[in-house]
Protein backbone atom coordinates (compact mmCIF):
# COMPACT_ATOMS: atom_id res chain seq x y z
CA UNK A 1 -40.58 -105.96 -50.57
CA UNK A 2 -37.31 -104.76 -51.93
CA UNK A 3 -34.93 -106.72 -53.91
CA UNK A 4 -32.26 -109.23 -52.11
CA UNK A 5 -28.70 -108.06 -52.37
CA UNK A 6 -26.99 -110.60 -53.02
CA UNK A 7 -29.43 -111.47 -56.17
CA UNK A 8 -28.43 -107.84 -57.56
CA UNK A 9 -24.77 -108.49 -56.70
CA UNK A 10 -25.32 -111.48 -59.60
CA UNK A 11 -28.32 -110.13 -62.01
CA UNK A 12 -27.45 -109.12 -65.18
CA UNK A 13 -29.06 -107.55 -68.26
CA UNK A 14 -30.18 -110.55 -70.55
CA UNK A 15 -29.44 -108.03 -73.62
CA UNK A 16 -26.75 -106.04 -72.45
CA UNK A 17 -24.88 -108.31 -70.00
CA UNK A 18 -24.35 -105.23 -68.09
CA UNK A 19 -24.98 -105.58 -64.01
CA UNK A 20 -27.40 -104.18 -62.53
CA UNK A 21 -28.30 -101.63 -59.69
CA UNK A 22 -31.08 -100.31 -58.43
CA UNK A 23 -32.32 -97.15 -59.86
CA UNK A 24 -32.24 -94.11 -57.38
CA UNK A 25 -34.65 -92.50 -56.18
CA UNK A 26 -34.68 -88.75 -58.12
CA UNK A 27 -34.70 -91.12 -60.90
CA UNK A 28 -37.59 -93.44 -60.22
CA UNK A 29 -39.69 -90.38 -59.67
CA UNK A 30 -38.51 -89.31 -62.53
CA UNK A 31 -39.86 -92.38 -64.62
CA UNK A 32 -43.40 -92.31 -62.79
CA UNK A 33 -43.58 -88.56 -63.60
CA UNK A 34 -42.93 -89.51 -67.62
CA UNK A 35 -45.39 -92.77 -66.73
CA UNK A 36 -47.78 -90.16 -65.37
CA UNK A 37 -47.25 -87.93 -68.51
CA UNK A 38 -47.83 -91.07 -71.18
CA UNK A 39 -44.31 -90.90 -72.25
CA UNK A 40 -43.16 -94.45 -71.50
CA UNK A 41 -43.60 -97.46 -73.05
CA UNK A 42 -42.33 -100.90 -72.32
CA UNK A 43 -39.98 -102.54 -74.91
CA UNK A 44 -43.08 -104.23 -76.89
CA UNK A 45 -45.03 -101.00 -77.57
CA UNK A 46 -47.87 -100.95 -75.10
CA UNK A 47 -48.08 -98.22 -72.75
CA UNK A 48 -46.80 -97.87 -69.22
CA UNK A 49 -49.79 -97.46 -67.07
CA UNK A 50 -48.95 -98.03 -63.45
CA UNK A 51 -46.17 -96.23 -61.73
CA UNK A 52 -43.35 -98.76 -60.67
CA UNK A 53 -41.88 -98.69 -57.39
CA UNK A 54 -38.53 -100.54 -57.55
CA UNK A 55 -36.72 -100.77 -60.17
CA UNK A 56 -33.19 -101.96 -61.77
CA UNK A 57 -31.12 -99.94 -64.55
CA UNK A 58 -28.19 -101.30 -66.32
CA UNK A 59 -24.90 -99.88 -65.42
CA UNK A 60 -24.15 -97.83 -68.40
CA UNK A 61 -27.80 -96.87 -67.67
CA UNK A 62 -29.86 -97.69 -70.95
CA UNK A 63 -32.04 -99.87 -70.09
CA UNK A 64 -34.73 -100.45 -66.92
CA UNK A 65 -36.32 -103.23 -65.47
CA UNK A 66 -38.93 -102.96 -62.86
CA UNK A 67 -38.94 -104.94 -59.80
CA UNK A 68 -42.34 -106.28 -58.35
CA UNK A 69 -42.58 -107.51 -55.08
CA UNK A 70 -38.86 -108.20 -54.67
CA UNK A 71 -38.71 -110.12 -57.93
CA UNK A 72 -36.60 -108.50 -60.85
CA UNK A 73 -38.94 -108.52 -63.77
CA UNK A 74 -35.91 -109.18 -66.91
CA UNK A 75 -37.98 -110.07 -70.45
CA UNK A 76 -37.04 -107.71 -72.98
CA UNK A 77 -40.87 -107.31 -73.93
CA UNK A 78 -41.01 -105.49 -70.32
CA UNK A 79 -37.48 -103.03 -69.93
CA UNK A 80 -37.57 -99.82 -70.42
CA UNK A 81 -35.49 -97.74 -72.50
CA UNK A 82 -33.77 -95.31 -69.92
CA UNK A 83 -32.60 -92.55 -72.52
CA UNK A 84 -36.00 -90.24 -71.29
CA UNK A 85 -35.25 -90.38 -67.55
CA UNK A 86 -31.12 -89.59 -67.33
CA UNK A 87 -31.38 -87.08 -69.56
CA UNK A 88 -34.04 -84.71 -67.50
């Protein structure tokens, strides 16, 4: 289920207050490929294990949130630092 647009046209990043937008797709398979590789982990520490199949990044594009079943999935504990994926 993908994410209602006029809930991304008011989402923001709880750390950054940046808005949001959904992350493309040469970068989501990006991510999954460093997910794949063991390279990501969530904010807390703990690995990455299951590829994600929606997800948000902030607009100055540090930080990623995934999206599971249309739901935006914003704790801290559970971005993503995006530093790994826009710079391949």
């Amino acid at each position: 289920m993908a994410i209602d647009r006029k809930l991304l046209e008011i989402l923001r990043c709880p750390i950054t207050k940046q808005p949001l937008k959904l992350l493309d797709s040469t970068h989501l398979e990006t991510l999954n490929r460093l997910i794949s590789e063991g390279e990501m982990c969530w904010a807390d520490g703990t690995a990455v294990t299951e590829p994600i199949t929606e997800a948000l990044v902030t607009d100055n594009q540090t930080t990623i949130y995934e999206v599971e079943d249309g739901i935006p999935v914003m704790l801290e504990d559970r971005s993503l630092a995006a530093d790994l994926i826009f710079s391949q």
